[in-house]
ModelCIF file with pLDDT and N, C-alpha, C, O atoms, coordinates in Angstrom:
data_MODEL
#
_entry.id   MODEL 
#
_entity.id                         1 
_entity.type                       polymer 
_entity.pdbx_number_of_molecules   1 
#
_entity_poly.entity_id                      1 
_entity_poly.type                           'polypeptide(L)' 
_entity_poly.nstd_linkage                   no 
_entity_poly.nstd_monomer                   no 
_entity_poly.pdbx_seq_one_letter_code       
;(UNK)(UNK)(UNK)(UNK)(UNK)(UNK)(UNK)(UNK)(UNK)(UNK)(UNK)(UNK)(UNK)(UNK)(UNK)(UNK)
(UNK)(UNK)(UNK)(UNK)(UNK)(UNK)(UNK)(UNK)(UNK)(UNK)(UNK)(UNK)(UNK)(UNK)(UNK)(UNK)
(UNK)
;
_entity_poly.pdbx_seq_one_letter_code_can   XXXXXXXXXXXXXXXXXXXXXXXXXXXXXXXXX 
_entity_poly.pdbx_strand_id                 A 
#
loop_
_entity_poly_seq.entity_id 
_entity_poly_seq.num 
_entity_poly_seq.mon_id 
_entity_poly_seq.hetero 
1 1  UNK n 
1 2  UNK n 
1 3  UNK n 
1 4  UNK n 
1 5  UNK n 
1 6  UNK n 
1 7  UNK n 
1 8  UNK n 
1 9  UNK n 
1 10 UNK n 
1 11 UNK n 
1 12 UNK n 
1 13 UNK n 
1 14 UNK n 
1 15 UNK n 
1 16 UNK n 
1 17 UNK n 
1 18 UNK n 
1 19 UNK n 
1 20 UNK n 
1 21 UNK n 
1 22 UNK n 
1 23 UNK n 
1 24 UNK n 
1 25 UNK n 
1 26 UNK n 
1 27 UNK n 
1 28 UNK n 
1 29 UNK n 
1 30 UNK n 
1 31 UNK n 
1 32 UNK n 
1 33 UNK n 
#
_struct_asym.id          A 
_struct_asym.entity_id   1 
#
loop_
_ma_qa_metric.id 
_ma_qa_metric.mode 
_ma_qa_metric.name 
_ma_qa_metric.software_group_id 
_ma_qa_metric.type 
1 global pLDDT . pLDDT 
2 local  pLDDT . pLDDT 
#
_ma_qa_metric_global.metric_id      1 
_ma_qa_metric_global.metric_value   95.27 
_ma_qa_metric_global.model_id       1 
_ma_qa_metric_global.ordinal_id     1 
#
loop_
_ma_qa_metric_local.label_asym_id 
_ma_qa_metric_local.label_comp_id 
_ma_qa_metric_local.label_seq_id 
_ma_qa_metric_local.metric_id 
_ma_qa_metric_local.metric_value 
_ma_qa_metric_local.model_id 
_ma_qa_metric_local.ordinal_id 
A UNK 1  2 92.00 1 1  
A UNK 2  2 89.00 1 2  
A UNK 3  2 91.00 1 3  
A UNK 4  2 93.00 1 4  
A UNK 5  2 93.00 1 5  
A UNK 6  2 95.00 1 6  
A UNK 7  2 97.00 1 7  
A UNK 8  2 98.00 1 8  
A UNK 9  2 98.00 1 9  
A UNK 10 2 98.00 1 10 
A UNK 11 2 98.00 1 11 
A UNK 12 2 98.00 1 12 
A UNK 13 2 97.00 1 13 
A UNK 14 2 97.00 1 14 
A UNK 15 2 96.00 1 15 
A UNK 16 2 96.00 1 16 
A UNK 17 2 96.00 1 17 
A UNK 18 2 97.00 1 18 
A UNK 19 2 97.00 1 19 
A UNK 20 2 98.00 1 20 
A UNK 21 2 98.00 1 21 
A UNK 22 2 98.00 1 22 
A UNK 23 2 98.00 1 23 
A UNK 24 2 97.00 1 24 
A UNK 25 2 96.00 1 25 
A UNK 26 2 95.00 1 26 
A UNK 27 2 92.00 1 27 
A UNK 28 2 91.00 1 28 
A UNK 29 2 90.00 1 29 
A UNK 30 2 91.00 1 30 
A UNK 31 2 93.00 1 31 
A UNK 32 2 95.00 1 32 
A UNK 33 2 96.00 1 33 
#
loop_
_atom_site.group_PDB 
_atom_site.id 
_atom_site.type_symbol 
_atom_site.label_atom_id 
_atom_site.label_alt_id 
_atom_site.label_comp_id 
_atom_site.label_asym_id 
_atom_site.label_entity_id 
_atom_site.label_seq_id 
_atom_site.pdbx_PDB_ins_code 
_atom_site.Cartn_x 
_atom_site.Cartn_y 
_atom_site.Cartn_z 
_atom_site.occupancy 
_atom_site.B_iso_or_equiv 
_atom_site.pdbx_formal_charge 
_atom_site.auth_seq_id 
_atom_site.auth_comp_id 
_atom_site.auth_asym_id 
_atom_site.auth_atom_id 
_atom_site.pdbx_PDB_model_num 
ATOM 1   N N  . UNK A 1 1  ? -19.030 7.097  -1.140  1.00 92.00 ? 1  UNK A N  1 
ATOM 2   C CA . UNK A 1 1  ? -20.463 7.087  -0.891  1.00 92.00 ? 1  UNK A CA 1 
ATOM 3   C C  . UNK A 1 1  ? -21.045 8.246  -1.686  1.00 92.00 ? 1  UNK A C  1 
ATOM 4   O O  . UNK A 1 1  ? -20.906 9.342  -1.144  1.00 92.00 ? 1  UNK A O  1 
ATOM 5   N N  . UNK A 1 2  ? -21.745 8.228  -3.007  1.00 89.00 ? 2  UNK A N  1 
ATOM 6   C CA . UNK A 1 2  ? -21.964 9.160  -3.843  1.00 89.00 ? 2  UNK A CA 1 
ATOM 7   C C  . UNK A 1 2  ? -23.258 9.594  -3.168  1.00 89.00 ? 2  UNK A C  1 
ATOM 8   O O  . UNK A 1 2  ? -23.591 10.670 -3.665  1.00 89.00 ? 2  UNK A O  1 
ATOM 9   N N  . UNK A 1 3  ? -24.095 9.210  -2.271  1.00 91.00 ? 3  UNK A N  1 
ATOM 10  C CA . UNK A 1 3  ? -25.376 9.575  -1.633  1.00 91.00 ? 3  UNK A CA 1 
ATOM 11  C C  . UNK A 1 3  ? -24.692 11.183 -0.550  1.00 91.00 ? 3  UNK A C  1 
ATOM 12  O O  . UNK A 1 3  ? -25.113 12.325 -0.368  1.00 91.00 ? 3  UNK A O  1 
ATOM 13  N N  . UNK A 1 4  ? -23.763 10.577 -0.188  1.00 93.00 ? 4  UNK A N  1 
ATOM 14  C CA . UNK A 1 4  ? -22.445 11.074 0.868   1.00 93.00 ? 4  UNK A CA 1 
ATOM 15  C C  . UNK A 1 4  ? -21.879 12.919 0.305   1.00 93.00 ? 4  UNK A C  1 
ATOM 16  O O  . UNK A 1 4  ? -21.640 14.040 0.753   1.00 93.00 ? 4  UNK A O  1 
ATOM 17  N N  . UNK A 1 5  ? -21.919 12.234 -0.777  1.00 93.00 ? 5  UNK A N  1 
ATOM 18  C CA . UNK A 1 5  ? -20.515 13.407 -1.455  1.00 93.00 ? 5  UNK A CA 1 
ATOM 19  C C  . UNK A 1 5  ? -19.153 13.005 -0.551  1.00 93.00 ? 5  UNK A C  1 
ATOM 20  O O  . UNK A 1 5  ? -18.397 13.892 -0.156  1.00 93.00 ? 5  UNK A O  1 
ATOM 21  N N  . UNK A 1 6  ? -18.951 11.809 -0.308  1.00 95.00 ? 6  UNK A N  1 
ATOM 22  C CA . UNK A 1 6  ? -17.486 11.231 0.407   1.00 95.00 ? 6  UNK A CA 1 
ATOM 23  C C  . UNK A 1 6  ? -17.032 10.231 -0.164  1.00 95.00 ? 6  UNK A C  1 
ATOM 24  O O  . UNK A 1 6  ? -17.665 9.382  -0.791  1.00 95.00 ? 6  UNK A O  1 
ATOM 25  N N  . UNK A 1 7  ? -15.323 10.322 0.131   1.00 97.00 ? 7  UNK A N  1 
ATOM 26  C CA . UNK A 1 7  ? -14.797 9.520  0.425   1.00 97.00 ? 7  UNK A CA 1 
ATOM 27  C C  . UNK A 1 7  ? -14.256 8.939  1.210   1.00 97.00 ? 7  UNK A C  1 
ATOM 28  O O  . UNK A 1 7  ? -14.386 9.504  2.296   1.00 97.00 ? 7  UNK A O  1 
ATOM 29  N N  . UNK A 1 8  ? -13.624 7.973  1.275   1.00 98.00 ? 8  UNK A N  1 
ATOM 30  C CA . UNK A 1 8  ? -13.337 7.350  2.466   1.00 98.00 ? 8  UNK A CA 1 
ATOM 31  C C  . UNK A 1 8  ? -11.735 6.483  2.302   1.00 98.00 ? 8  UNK A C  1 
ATOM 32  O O  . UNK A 1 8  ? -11.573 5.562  1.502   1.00 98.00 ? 8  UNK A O  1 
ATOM 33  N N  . UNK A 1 9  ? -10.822 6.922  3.086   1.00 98.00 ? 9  UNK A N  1 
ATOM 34  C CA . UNK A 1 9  ? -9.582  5.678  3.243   1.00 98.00 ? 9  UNK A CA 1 
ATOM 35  C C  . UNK A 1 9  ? -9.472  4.999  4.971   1.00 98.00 ? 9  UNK A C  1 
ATOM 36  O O  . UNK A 1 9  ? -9.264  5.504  6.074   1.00 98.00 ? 9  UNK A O  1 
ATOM 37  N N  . UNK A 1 10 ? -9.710  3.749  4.516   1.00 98.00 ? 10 UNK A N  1 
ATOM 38  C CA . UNK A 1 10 ? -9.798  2.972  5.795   1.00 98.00 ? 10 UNK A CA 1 
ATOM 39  C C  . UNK A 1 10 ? -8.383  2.434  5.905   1.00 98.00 ? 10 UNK A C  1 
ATOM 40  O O  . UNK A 1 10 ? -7.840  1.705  5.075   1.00 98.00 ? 10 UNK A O  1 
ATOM 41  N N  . UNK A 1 11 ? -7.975  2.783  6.779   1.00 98.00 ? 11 UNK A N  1 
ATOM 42  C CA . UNK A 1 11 ? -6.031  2.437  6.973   1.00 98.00 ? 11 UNK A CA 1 
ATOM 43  C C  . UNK A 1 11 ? -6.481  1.480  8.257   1.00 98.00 ? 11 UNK A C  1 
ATOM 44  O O  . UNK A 1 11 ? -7.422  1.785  8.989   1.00 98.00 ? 11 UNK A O  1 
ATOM 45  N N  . UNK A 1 12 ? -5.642  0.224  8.435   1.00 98.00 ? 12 UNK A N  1 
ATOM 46  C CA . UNK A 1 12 ? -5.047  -0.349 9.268   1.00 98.00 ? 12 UNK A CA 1 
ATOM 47  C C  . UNK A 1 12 ? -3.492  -0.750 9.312   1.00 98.00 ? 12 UNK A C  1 
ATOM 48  O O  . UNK A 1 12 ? -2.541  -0.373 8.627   1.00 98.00 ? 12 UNK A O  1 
ATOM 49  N N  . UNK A 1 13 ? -3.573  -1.459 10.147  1.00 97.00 ? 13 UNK A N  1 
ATOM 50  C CA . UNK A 1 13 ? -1.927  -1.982 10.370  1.00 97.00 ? 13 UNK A CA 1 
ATOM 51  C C  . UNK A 1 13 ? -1.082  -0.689 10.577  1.00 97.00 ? 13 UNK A C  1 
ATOM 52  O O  . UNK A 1 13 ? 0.031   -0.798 10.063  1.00 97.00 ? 13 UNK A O  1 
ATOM 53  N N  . UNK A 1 14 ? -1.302  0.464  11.169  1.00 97.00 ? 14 UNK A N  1 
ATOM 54  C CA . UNK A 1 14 ? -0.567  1.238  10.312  1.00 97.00 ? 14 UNK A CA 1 
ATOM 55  C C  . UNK A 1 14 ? 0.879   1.019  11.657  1.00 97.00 ? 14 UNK A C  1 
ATOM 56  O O  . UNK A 1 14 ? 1.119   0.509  12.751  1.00 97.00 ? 14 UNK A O  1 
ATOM 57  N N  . UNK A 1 15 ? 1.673   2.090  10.207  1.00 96.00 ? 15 UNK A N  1 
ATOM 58  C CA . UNK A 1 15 ? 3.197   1.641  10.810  1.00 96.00 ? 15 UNK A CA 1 
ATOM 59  C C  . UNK A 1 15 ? 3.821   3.159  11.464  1.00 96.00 ? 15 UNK A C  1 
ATOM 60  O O  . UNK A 1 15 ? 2.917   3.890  11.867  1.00 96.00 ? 15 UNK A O  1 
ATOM 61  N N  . UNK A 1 16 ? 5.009   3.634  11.597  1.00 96.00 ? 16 UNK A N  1 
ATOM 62  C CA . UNK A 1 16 ? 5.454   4.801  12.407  1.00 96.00 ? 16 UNK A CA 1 
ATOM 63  C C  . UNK A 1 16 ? 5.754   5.140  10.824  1.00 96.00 ? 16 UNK A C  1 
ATOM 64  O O  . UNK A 1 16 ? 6.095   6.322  10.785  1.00 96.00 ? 16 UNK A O  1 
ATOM 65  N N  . UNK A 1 17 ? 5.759   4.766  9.959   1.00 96.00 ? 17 UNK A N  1 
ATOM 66  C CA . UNK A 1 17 ? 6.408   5.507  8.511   1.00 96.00 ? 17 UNK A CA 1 
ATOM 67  C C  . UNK A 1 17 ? 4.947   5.924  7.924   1.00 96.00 ? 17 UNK A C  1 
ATOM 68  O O  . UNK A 1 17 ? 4.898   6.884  7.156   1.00 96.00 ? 17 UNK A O  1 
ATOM 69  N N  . UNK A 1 18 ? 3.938   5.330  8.215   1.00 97.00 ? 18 UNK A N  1 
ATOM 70  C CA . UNK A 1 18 ? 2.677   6.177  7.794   1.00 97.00 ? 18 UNK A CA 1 
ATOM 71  C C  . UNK A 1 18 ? 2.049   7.810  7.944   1.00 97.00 ? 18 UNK A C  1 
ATOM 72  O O  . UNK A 1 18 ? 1.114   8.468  7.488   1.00 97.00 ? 18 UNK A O  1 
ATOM 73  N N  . UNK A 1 19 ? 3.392   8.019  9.043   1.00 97.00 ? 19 UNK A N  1 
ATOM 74  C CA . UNK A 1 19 ? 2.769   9.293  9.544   1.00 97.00 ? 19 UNK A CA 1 
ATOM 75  C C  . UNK A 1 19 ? 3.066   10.406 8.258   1.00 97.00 ? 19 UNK A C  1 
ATOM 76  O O  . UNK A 1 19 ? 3.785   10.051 7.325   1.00 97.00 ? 19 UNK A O  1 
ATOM 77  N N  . UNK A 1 20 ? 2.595   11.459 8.283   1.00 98.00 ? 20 UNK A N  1 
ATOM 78  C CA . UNK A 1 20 ? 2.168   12.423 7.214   1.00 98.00 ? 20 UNK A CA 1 
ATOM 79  C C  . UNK A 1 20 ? 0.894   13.145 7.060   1.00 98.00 ? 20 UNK A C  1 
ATOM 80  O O  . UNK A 1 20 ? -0.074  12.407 7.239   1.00 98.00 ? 20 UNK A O  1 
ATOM 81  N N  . UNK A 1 21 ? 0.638   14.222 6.814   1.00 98.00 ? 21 UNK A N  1 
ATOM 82  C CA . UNK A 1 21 ? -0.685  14.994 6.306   1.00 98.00 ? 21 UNK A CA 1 
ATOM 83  C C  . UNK A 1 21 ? -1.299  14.404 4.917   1.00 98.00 ? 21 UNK A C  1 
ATOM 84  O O  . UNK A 1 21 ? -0.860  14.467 3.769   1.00 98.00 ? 21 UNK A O  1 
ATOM 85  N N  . UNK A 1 22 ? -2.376  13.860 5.401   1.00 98.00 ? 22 UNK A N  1 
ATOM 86  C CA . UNK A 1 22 ? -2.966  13.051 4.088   1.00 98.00 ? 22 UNK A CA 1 
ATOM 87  C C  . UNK A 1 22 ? -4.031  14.434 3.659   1.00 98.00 ? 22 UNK A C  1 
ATOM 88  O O  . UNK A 1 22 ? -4.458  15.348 4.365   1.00 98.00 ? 22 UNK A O  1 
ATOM 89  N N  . UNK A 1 23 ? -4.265  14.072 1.943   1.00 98.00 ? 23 UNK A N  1 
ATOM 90  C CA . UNK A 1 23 ? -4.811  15.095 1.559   1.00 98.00 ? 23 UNK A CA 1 
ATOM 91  C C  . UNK A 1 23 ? -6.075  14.424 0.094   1.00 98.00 ? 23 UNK A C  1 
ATOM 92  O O  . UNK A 1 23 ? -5.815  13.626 -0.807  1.00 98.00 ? 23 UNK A O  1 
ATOM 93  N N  . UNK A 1 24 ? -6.750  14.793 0.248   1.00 97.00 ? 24 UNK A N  1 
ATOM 94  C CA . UNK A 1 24 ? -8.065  14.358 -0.635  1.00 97.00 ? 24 UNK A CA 1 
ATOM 95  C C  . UNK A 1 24 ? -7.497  15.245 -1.613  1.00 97.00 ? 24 UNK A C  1 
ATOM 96  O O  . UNK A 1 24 ? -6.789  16.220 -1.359  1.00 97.00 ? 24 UNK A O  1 
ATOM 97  N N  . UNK A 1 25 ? -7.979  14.704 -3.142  1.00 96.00 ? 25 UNK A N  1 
ATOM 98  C CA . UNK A 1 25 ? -7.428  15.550 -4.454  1.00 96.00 ? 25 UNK A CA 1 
ATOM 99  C C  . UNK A 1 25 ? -8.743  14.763 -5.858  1.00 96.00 ? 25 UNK A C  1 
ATOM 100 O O  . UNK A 1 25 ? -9.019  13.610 -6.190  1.00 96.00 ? 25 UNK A O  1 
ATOM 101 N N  . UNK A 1 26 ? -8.991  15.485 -6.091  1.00 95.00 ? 26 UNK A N  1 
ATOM 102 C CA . UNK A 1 26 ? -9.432  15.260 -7.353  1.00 95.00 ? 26 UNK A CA 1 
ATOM 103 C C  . UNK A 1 26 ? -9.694  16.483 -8.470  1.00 95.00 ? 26 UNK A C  1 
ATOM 104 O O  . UNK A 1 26 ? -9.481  17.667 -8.209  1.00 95.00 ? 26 UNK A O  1 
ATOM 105 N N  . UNK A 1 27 ? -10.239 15.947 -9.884  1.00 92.00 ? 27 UNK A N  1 
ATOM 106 C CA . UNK A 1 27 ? -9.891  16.824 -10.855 1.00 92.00 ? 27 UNK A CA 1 
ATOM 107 C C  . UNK A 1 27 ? -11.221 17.336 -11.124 1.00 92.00 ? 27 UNK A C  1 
ATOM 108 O O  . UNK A 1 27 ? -12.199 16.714 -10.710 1.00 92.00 ? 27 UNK A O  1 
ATOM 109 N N  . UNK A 1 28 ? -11.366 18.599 -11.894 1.00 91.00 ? 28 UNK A N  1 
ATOM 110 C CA . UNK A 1 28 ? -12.777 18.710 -12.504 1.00 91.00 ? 28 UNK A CA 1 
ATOM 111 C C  . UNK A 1 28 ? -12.149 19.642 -13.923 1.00 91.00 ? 28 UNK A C  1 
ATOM 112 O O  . UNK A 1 28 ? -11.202 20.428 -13.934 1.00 91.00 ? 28 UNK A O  1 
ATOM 113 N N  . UNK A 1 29 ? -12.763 19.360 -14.698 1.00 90.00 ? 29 UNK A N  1 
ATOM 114 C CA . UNK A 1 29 ? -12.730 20.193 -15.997 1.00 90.00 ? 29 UNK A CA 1 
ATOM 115 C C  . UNK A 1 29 ? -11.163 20.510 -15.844 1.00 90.00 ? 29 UNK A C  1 
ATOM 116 O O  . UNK A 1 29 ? -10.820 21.411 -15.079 1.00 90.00 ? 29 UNK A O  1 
ATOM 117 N N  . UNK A 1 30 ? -10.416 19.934 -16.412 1.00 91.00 ? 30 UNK A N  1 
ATOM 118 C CA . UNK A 1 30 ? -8.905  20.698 -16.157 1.00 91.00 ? 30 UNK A CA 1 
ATOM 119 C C  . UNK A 1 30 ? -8.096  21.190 -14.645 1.00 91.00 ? 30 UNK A C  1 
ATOM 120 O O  . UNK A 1 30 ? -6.876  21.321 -14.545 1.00 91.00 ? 30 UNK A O  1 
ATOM 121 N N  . UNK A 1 31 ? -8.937  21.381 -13.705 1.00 93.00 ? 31 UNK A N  1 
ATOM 122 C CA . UNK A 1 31 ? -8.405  21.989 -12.522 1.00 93.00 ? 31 UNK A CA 1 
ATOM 123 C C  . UNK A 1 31 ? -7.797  20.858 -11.767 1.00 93.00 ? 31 UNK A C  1 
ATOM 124 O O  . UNK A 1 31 ? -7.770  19.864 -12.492 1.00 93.00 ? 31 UNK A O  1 
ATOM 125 N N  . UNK A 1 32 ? -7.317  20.640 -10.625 1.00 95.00 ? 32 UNK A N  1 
ATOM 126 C CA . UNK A 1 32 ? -7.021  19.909 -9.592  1.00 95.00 ? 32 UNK A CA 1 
ATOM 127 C C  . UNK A 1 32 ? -7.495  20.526 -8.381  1.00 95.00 ? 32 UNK A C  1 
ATOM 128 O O  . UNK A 1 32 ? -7.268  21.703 -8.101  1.00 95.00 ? 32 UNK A O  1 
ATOM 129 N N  . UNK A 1 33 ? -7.944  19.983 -7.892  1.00 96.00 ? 33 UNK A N  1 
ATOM 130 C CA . UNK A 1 33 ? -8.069  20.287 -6.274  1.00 96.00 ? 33 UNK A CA 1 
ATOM 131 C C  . UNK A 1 33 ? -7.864  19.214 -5.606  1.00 96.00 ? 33 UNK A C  1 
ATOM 132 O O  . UNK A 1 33 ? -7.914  19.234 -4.376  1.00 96.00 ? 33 UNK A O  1 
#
């Protein structure tokens, strides 16, 4: 939602192997965050 400044992951189904620390990442000019 660029109005937002978000993103969004819509998970269903999920399973017992989904579990984990999810983490937002993107790039700007060379960097990563």
């Amino acid at each position: 939602d660029n109005a937002k400044n978000t993103v969004y992951l819509q998970m269903n189904s999920l399973r017992p192997e989904d579990t984990a620390v999810y983490y937002c990442n993107t790039d700007l000019y060379g960097r990563t965050y």
